[in-house]
Every structure is written in structure tokens, then in C-alpha cells.
Protein backbone atom coordinates (compact mmCIF):
# COMPACT_ATOMS: atom_id res chain seq x y z
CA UNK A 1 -70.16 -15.47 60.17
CA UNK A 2 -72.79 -17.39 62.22
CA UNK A 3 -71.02 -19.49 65.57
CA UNK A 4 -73.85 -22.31 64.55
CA UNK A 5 -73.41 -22.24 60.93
CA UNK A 6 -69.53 -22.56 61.08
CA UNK A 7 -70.14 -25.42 63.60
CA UNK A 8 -72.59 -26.48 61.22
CA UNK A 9 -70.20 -26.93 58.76
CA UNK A 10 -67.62 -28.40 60.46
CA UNK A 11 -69.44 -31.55 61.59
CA UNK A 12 -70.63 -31.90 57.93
CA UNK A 13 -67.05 -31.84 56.67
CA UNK A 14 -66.33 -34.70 59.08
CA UNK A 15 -69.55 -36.35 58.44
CA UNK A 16 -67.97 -38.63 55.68
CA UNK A 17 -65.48 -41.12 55.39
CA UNK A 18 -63.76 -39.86 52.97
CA UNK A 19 -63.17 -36.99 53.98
CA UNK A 20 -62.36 -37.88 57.50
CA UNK A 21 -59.69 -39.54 55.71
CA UNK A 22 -58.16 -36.93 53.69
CA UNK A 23 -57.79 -34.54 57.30
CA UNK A 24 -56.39 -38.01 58.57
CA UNK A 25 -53.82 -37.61 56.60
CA UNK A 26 -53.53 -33.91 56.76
CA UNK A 27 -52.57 -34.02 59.88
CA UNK A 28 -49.37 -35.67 59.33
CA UNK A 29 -48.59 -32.35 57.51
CA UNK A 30 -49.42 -30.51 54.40
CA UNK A 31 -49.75 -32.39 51.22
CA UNK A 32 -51.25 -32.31 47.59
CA UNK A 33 -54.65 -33.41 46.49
CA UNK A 34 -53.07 -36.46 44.98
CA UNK A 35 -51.03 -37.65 48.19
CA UNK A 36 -54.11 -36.84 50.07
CA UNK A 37 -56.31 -38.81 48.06
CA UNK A 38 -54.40 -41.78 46.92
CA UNK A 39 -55.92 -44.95 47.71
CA UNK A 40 -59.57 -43.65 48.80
CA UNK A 41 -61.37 -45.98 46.35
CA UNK A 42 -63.09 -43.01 44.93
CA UNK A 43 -63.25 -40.95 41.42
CA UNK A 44 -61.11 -37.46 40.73
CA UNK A 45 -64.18 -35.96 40.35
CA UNK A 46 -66.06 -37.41 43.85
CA UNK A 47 -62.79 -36.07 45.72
CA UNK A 48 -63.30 -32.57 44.13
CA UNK A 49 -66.46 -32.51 45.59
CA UNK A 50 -65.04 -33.84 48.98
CA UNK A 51 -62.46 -31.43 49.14
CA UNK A 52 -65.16 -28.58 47.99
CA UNK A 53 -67.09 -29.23 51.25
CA UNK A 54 -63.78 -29.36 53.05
CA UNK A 55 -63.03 -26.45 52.09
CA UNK A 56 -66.28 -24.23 52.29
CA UNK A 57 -66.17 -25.55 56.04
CA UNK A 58 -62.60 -23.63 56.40
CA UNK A 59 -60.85 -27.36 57.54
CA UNK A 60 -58.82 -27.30 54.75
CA UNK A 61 -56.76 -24.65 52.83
CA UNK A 62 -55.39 -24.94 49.23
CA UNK A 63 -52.42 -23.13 47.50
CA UNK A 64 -51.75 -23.64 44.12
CA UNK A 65 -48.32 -23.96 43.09
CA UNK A 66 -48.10 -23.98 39.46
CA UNK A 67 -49.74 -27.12 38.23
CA UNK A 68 -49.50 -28.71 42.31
CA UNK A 69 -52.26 -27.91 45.08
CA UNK A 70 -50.87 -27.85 48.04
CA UNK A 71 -53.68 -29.04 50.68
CA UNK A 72 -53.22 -27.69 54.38
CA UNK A 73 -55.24 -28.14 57.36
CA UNK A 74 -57.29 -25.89 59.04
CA UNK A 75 -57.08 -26.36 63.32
CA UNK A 76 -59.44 -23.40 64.01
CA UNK A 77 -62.73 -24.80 62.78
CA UNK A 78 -61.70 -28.61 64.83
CA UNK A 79 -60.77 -26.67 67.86
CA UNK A 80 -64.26 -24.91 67.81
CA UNK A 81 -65.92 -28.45 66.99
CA UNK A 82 -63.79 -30.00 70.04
CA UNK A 83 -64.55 -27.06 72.05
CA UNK A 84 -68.28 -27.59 71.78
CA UNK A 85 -68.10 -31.30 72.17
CA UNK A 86 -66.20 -30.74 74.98
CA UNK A 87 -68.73 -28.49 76.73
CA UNK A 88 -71.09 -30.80 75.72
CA UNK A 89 -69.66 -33.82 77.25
CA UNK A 90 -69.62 -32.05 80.41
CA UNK A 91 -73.13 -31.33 80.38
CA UNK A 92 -74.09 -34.82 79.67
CA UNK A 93 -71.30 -36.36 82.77
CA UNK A 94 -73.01 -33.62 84.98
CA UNK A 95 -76.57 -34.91 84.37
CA UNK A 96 -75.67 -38.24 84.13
CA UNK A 97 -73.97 -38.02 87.94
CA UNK A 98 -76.72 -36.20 89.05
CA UNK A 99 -78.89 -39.78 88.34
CA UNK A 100 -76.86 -41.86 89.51
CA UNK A 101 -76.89 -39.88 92.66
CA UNK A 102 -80.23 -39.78 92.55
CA UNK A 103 -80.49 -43.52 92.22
CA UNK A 104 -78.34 -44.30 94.79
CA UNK A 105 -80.11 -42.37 97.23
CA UNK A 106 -83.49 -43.40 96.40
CA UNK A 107 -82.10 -47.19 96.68
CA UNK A 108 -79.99 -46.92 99.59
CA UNK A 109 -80.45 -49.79 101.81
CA UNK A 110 -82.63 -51.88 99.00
CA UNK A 111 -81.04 -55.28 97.40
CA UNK A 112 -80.33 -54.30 93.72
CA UNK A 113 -81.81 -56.72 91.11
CA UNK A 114 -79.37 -57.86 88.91
């Protein structure tokens, strides 16, 4: 599968409230849809489709258990997520250091306005 699409998919699962909320509370431990869901303020049927995109982006897992679904999270698609953001982040601090530097040096000696 595609690096970019995965990541793709990731930030999309975590791109609503909802479903931040349901991996909120998956990370206490596994749980079932219900448990996960209680309390949301949204219909069976909008949390289906939540959970859908949740799972398509691999963040969550489901076993069925009989008539239970057992909801599980996913770390490997986060990590990846964090991972990029993290690189990211660096890239940004790096470049914005490098203006500040910059900055400095072209104002060294000169009154800042304030």
C-alpha cells in the first residue's frame, strides 16, 4: 500500500470529532462499539459510518464475539502519523531558527520597535 495514501488516511480518521473521541477512549483499552460510543450525541447509524472510516484507515480493529464487537486500537497507523509530524516539526523549528538568526544578525546593533 501507498506510504501517502495510508498517511492519507490516517489524518482523515482523526479529522473528526467523533471519531477522535472513540480512539480517545480506545486508548484506555479495548472496548465494544457501544462503550465506545456511548454518550457521543450521535445516531447508531452516523457511528457505523465513523467507525467504517476508522477502520478502512487501519486505526481501529474489530472482532466479533457472538452478538459483541470488540473494538481495538490500531498504534501502527498513529505512530506513522506522529512519525511524520514529527519530522515535520523539525523542519519547520529548523527554518524557523534559521530566521530568527537571520534577523538577529541583520538587526544587530539597531533599537527594535516594539
Amino acid at each position: 500500500m501507498n506510504y501517502q495514501a495510508e498517511l492519507d488516511r490516517s489524518f482523515d480518521a482523526l479529522s473528526h470529532p467523533v471519531r477522535r473521541a472513540i480512539v480517545e477512549r480506545l486508548a484506555a483499552g479495548p472496548t465494544t462499539v457501544g462503550d465506545a460510543s456511548t454518550g457521543l450525541g450521535v445516531t447508531k447509524p452516523a457511528v457505523t459510518k465513523h467507525l467504517k472510516v476508522l477502520e478502512t484507515a487501519g486505526v481501529v480493529s474489530r472482532t466479533v464475539q457472538g452478538r459483541s464487537h470488540l473494538l481495538r486500537l490500531e498504534s501502527r497507523p498513529l505512530r506513522e502519523a506522529s512519525t511524520w509530524l514529527d519530522l515535520h516539526r523539525s523542519l519547520w523549528e529548523a527554518k524557523f531558527e534559521a530566521v530568527e538568526k537571520h534577523l538577529a544578525e541583520t538587526h544587530e546593533g539597531q533599537e527594535v520597535p516594539k
